[in-house]
Protein backbone atom coordinates (compact mmCIF):
# COMPACT_ATOMS: atom_id res chain seq x y z
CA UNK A 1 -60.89 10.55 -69.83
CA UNK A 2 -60.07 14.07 -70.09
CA UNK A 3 -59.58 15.83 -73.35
CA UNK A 4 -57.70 18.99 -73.67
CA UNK A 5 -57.29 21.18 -77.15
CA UNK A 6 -54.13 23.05 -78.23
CA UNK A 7 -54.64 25.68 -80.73
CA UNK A 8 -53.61 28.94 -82.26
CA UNK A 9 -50.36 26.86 -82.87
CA UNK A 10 -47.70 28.96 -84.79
CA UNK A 11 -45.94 25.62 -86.08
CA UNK A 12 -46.01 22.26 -85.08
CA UNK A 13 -43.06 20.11 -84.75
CA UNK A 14 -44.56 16.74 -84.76
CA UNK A 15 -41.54 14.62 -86.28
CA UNK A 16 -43.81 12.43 -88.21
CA UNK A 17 -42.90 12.17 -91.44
CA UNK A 18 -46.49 11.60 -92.38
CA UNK A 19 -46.78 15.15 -92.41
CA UNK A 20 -43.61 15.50 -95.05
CA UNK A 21 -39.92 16.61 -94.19
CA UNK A 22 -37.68 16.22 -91.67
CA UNK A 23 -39.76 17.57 -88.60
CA UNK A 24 -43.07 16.64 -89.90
CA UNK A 25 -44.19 20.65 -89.46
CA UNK A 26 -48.10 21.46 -89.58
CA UNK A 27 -48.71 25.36 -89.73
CA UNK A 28 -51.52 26.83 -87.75
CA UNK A 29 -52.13 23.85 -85.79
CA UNK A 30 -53.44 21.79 -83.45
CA UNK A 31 -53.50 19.27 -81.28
CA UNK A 32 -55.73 16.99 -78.89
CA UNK A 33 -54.60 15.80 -74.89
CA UNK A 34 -56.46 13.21 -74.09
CA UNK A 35 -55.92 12.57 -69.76
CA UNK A 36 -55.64 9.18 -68.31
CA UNK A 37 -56.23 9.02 -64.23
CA UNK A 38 -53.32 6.26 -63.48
CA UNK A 39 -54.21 6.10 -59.27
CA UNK A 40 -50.03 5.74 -59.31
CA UNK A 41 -49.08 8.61 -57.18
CA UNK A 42 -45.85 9.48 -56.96
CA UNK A 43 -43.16 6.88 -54.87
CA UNK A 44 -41.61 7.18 -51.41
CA UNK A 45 -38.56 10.44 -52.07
CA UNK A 46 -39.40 11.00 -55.90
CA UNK A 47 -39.54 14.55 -56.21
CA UNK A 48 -39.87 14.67 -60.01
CA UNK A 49 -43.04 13.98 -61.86
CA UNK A 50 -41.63 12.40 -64.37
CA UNK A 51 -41.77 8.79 -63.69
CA UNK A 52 -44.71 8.74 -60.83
CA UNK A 53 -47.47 10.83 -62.80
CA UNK A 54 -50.77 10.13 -61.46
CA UNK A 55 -52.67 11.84 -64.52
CA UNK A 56 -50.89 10.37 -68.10
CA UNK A 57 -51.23 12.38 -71.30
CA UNK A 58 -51.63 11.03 -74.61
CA UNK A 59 -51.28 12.61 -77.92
CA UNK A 60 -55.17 12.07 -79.07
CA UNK A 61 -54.97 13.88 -82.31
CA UNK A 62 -52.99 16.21 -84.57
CA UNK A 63 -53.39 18.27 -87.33
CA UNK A 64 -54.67 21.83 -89.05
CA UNK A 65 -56.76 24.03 -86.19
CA UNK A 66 -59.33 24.25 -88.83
CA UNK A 67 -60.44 20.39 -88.36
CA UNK A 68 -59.91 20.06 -84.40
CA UNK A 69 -62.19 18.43 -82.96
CA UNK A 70 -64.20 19.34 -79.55
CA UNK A 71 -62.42 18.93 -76.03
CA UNK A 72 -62.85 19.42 -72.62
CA UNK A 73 -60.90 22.09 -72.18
CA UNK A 74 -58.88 24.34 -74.26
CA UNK A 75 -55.50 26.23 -74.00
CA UNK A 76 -54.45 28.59 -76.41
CA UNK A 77 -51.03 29.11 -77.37
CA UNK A 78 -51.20 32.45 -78.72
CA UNK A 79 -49.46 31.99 -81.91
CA UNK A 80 -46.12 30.06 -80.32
CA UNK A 81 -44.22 27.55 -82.07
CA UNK A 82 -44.39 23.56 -80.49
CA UNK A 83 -42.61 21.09 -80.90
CA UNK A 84 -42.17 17.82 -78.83
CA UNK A 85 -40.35 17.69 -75.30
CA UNK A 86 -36.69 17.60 -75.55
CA UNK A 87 -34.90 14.09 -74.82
CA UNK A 88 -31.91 14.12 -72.74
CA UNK A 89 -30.06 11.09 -73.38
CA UNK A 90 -26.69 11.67 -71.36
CA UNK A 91 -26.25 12.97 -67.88
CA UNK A 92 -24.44 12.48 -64.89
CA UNK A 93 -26.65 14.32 -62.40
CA UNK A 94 -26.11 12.08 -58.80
CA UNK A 95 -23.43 14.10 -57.45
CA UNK A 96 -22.31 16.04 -54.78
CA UNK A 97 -19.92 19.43 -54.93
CA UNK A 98 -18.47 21.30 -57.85
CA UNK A 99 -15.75 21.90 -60.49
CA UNK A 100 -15.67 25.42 -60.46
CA UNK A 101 -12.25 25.80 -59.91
CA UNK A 102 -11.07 23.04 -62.10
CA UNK A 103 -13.05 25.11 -64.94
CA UNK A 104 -11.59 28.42 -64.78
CA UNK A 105 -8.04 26.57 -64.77
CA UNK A 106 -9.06 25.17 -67.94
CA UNK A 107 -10.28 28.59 -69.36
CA UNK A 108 -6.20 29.39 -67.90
CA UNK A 109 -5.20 27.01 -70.46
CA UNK A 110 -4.74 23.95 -68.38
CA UNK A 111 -5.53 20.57 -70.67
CA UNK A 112 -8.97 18.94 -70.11
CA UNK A 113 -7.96 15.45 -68.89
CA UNK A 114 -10.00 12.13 -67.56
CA UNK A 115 -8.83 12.29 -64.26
CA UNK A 116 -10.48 15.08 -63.35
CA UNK A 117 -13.52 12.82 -62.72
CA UNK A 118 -11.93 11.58 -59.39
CA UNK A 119 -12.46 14.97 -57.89
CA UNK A 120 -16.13 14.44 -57.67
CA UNK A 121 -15.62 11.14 -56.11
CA UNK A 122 -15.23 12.28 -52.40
CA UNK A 123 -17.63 14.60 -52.02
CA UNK A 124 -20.14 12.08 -53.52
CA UNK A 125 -19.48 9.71 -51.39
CA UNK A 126 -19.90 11.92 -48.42
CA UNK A 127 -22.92 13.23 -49.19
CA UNK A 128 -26.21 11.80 -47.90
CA UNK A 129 -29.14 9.81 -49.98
CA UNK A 130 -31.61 13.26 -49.23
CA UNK A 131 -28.63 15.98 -50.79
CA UNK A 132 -27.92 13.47 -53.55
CA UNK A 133 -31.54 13.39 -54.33
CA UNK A 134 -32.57 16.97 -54.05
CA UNK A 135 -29.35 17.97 -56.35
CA UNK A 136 -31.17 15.42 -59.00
CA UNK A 137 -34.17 17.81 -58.30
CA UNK A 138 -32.79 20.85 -58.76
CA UNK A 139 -31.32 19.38 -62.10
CA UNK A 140 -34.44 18.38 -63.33
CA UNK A 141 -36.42 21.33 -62.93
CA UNK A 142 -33.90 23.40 -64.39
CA UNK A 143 -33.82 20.83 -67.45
CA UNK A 144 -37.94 21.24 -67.51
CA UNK A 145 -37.83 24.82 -67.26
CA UNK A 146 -36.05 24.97 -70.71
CA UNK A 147 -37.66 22.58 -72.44
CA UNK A 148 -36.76 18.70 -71.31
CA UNK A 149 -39.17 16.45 -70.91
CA UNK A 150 -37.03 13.15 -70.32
CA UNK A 151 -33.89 12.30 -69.08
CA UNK A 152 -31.26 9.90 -68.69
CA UNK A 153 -29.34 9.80 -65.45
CA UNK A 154 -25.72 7.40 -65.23
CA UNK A 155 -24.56 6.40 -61.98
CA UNK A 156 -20.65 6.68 -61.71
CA UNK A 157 -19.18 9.09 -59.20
CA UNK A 158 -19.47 6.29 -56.75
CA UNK A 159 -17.10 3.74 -57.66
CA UNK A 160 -17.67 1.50 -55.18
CA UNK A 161 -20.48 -0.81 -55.22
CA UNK A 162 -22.50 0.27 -52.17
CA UNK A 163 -22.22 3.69 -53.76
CA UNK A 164 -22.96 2.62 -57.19
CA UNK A 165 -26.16 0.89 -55.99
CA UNK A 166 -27.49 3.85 -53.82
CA UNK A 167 -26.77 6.69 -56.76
CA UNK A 168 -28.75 4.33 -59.25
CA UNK A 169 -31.38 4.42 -56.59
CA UNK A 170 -31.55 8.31 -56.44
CA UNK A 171 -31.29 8.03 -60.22
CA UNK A 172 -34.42 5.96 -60.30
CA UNK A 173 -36.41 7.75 -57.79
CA UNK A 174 -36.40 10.85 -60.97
CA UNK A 175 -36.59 8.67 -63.74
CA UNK A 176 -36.51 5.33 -65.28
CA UNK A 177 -33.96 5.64 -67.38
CA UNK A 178 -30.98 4.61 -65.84
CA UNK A 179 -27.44 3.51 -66.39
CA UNK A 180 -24.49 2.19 -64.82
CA UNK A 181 -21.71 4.00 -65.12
CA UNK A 182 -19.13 2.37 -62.64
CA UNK A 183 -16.53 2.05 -65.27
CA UNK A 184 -15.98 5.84 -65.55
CA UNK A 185 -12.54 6.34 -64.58
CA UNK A 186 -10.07 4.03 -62.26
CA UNK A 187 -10.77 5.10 -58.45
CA UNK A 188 -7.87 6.09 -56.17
CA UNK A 189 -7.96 3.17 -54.25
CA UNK A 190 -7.48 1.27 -57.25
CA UNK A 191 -4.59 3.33 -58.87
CA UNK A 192 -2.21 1.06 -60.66
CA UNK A 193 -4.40 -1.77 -61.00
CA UNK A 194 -7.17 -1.00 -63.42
CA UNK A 195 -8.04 -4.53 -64.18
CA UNK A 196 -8.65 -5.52 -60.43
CA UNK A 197 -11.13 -2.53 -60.67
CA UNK A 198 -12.49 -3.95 -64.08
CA UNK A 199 -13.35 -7.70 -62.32
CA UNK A 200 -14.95 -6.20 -59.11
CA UNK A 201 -17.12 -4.26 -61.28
CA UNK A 202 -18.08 -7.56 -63.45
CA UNK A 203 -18.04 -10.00 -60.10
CA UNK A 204 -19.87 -7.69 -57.74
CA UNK A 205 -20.71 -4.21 -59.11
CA UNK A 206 -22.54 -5.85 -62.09
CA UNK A 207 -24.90 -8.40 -60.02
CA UNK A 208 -25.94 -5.99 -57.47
CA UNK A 209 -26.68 -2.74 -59.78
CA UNK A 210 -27.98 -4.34 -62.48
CA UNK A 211 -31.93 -4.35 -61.04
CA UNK A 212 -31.61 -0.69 -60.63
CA UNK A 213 -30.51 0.20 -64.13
CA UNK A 214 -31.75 -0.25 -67.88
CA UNK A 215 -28.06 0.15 -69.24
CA UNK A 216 -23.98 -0.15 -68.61
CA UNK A 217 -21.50 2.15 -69.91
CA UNK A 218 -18.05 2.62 -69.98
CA UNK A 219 -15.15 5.36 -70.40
CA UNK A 220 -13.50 3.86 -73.60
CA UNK A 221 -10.83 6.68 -73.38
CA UNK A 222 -6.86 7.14 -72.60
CA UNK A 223 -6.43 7.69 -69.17
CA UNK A 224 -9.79 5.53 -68.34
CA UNK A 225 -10.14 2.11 -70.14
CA UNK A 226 -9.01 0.23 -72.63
CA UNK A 227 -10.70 -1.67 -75.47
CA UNK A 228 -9.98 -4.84 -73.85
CA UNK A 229 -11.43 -3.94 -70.30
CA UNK A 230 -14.21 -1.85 -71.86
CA UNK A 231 -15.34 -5.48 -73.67
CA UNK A 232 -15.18 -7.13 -70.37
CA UNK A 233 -17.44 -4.66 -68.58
CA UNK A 234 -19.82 -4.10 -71.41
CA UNK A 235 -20.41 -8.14 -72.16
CA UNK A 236 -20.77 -8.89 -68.33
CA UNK A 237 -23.71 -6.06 -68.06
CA UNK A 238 -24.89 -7.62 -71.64
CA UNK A 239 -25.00 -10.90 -69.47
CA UNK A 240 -26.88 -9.10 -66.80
CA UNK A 241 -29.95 -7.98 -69.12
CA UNK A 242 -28.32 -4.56 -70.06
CA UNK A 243 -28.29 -2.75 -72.74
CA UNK A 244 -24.77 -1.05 -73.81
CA UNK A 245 -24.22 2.50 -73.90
CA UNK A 246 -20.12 3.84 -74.54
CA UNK A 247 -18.36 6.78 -74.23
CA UNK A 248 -16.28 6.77 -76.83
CA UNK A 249 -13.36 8.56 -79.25
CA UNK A 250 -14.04 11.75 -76.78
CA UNK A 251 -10.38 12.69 -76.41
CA UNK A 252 -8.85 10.96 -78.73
CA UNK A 253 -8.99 8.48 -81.54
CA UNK A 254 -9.52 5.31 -79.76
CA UNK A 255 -11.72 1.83 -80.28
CA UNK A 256 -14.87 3.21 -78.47
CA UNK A 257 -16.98 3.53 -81.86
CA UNK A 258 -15.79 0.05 -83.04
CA UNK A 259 -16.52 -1.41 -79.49
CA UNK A 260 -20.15 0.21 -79.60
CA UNK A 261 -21.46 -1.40 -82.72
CA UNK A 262 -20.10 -4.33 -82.64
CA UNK A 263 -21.83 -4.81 -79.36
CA UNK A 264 -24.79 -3.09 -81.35
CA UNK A 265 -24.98 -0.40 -78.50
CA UNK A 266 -27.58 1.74 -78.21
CA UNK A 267 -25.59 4.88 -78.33
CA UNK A 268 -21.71 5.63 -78.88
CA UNK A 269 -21.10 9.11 -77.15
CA UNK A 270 -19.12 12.01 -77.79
CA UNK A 271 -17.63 10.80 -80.79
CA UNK A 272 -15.25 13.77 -81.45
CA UNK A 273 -12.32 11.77 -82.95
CA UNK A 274 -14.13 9.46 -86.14
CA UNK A 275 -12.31 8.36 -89.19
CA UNK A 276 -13.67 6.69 -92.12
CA UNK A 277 -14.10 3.27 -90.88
CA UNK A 278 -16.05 4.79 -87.58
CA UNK A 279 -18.26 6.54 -89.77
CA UNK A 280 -19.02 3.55 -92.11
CA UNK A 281 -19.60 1.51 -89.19
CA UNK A 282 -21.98 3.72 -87.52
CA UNK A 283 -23.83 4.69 -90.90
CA UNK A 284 -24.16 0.50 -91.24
CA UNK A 285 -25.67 -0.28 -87.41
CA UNK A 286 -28.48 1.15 -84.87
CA UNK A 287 -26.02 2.78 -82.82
CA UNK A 288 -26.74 6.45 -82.28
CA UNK A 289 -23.91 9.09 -82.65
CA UNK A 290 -24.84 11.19 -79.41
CA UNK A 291 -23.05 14.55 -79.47
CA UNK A 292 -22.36 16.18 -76.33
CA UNK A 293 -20.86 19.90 -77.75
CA UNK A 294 -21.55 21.85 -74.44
CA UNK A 295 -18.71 19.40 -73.10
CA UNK A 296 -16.63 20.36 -76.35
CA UNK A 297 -17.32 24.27 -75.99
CA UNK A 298 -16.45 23.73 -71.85
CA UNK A 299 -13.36 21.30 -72.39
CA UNK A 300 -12.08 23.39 -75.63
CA UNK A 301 -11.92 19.90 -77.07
CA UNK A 302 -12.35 19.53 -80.80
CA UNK A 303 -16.12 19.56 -82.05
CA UNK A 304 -17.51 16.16 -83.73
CA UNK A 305 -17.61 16.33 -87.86
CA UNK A 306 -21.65 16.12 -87.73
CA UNK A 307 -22.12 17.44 -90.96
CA UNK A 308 -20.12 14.66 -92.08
CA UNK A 309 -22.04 12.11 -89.58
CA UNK A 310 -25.10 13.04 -90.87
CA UNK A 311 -24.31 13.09 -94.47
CA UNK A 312 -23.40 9.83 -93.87
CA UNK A 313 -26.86 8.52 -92.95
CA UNK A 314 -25.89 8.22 -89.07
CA UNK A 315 -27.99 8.33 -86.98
CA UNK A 316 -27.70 11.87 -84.89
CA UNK A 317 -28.84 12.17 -81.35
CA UNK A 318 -27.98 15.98 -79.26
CA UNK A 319 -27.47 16.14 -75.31
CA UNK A 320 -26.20 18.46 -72.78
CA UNK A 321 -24.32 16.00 -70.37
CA UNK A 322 -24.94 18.01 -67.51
CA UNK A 323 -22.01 16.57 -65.03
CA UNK A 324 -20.24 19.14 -62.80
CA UNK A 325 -16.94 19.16 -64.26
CA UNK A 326 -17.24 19.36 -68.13
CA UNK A 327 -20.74 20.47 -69.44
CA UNK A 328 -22.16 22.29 -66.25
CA UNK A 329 -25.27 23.09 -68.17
CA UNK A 330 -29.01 21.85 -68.68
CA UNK A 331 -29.94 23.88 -71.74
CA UNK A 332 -30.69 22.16 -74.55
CA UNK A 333 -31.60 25.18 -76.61
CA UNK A 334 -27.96 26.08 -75.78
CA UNK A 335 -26.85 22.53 -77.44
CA UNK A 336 -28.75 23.01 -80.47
CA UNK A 337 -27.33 26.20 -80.69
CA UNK A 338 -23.86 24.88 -80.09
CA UNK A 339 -24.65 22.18 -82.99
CA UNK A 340 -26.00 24.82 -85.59
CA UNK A 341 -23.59 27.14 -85.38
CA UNK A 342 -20.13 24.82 -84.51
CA UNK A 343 -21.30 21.88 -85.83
CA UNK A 344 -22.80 22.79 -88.91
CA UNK A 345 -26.03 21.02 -88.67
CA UNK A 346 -28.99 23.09 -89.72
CA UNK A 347 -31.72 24.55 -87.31
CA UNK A 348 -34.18 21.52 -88.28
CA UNK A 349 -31.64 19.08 -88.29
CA UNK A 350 -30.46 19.53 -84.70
CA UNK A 351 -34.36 20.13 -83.15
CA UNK A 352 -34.77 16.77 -84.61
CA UNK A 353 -31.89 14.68 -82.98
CA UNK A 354 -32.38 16.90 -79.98
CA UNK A 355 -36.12 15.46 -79.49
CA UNK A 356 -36.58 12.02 -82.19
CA UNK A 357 -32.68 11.65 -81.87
CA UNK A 358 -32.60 11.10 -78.26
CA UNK A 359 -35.70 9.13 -78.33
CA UNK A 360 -33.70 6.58 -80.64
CA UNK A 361 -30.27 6.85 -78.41
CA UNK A 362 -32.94 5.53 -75.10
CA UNK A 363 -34.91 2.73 -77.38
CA UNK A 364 -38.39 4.89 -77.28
CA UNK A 365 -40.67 5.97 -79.96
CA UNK A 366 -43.11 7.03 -77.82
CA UNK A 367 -41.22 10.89 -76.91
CA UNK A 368 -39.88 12.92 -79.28
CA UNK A 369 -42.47 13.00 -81.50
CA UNK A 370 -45.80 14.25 -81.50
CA UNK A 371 -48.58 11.91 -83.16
CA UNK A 372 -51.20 10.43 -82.18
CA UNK A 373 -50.31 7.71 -78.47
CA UNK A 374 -47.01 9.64 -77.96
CA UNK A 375 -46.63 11.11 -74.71
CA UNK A 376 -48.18 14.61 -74.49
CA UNK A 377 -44.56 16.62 -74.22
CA UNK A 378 -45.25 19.55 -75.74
CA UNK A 379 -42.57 22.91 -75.46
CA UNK A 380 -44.07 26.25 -76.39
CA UNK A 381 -41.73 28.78 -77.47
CA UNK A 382 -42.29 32.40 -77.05
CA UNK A 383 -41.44 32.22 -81.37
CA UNK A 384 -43.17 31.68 -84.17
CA UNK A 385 -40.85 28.82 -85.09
CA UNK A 386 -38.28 26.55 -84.14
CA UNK A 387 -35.75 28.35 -85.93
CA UNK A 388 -35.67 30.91 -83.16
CA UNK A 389 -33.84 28.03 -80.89
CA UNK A 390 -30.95 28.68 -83.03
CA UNK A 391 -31.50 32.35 -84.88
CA UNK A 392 -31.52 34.04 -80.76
CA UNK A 393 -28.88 31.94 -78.74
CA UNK A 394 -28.87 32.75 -75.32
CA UNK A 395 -32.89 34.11 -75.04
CA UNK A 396 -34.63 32.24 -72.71
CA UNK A 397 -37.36 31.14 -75.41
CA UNK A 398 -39.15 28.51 -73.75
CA UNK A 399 -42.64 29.91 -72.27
CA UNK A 400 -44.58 26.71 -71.42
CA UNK A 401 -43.96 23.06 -70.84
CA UNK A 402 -46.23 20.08 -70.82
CA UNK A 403 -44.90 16.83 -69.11
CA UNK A 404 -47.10 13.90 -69.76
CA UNK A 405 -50.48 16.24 -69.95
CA UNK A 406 -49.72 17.84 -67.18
CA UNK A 407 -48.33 22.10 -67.59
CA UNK A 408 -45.23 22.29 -65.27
């Protein structure tokens, strides 16, 4: 095996509280890559390294630069803060076309509403396998190029189920972590008649996807579905060996939170509309409170009370929700800028559930944190410190990545 040594570290994020606070920070630091040779190469159409990595790096040690030890190789960082890889725990990134239009009408003063979703359904399900895939692509590397390490991808601009199957196969070409998403919003052809739409998804979406993905979701939302048919859809993919993901209290108050942990989801997202009893119940269960407020600041919809979330001993994940009609965006340095300054969370705070916190929403404690056998996902900022991710919005601050070992 390969070693390599990162040094002349700024300031480590390793979010291991062995090291003390929130983010686990180690000043001039270092830390050890040790390369594993896996012989994997990458799979037939997978274009992004993140799943099919033929070399696999490994956290091998961490601490002050004073008591590295020797490598094989070393790379300085010149000062720069890093921290961990961010986690993207919500997307929507198999699609086809765009919502351009539908934004600036919005920005007009037209009402966000769910039903906007449908307009992404055609030219979907026109597109081919190959445009799908190399839109993923293009997704990706922009997500890598400022800072993401891992991502989530949902299936759910399909609707129907050969279309459901064949985006969760894109989806896992990039990545494996995956989710079905058919429940998103009612599809034309089933207008009126949401609960025929609910039992095809159980009786045939369900028993074909489910191979393909790690998780089901469902729009718990006015205007998409209801508590009762969000139950339905969420128990038959618990019967199917997946885990439960919602989208819930977005738009309005609404059952979604509720639903989430009493089916002890992994995640409840959005969760813009919370009231005592959502709170309690969240602050009481696993389920991670993923906040999404790109989609707020795009939608003009009301923020989440995070302050109050976290306060509260919830547990905080951040994401961007890249999807082409309500969070166009893959910056996550953009979110975390979004959550210090809108949401009130504080610059450590929202690195952490932007990197551990999405880690937690996806089940892993192997990203998002940097100690010894975590994956070697390592962000270098052109900044002493984190802090800059929030103190200079907008400045593209990421200067390096490191995917698995391997410098992007």
């Amino acid at each position: 095996m390969a070693t390599t040594l990162v040094d002349n570290i700024g300031s480590l994020v390793t979010n291991d509280p062995a090291w003390g606070g929130l983010l686990g920070l180690i000043p001039d630091a270092a830390i050890v890559v040790e390369e594993e040779r896996t012989g994997s190469g990458t799979a037939d159409g997978a274009q992004s390294r993140s799943q099919f990595q033929e070399v696999v790096g490994r956290v091998a040690w961490v601490g002050a630069a004073t008591d590295a030890p020797p490598a094989d190789r070393r790379i300085d960082a010149g000062g720069r803060a890093v921290l961990p890889g961010f986690v993207e725990s919500h997307s929507h990134l198999v699609f086809a076309g765009d919502r351009a239009e539908e934004f600036a009408a919005r920005m007009a003063g037209e009402r966000y509403a769910a039903g906007g979703i449908r307009s992404t359904l055609a030219a979907t399900r026109a597109a081919s396998d190959a445009e799908l895939s190399a839109n993923v692509s293009r997704l990706l590397d922009e997500y890598a190029r400022q800072g993401t390490t891992t991502v989530e991808i949902k299936s759910g601009y399909g609707q129907s189920v050969a279309d459901e199957r064949r985006s969760l196969e894109v989806a896992a070409g990039h990545t494996p972590f995956t989710t079905l998403l058919a429940a998103h919003v009612v599809p034309p052809e089933y207008a009126g008649r949401a609960d025929d739409y609910v039992a095809m998804v159980i009786d045939e979406m369900i028993p074909i996807c489910a191979p393909l993905a790690s998780w089901i979701d469902v729009f718990c939302e006015q205007g998409a579905f209801d508590a009762d048919q969000s139950r339905a859809v969420l128990t038959a993919g618990q019967r199917a060996g997946l885990g439960v993901r919602v989208h819930g209290n977005q738009l309005h108050p609404g059952p979604g939170i509720q639903l989430a942990v009493e089916l002890g989801a992994a995640s409840v997202d959005h969760v813009c509309h919370t009231d005592d009893a959502d709170i309690a119940a969240l602050a009481a269960s696993d389920t991670v409170a993923t906040l999404l407020p790109a989609a707020d600041f795009s939608t003009r919809n009301r923020y989440p009370d995070a302050r109050r979330l976290w306060d509260a001993g919830v547990t905080i994940a951040l994401g961007a929700d890249c999807n082409p009609g309500t969070s166009y965006t893959t910056s996550m340095p953009f979110v975390i800028a979004l959550a210090v300054r809108e949401l009130r969370l504080t610059p450590d705070e929202a690195v952490w559930a932007a990197t551990a916190g999405g880690a937690r929403a996806l089940g892993r404690d192997e990203i998002g944190v940097l100690r010894v056998g975590a994956s070697a996902d390592l962000v270098f900022l052109d900044a002493p410190s984190h802090l800059h991710l929030a103190y200079r919005p907008g400045v593209p601050l990421v200067h390096t990545v490191m995917q698995a070992g391997v410098l992007r």
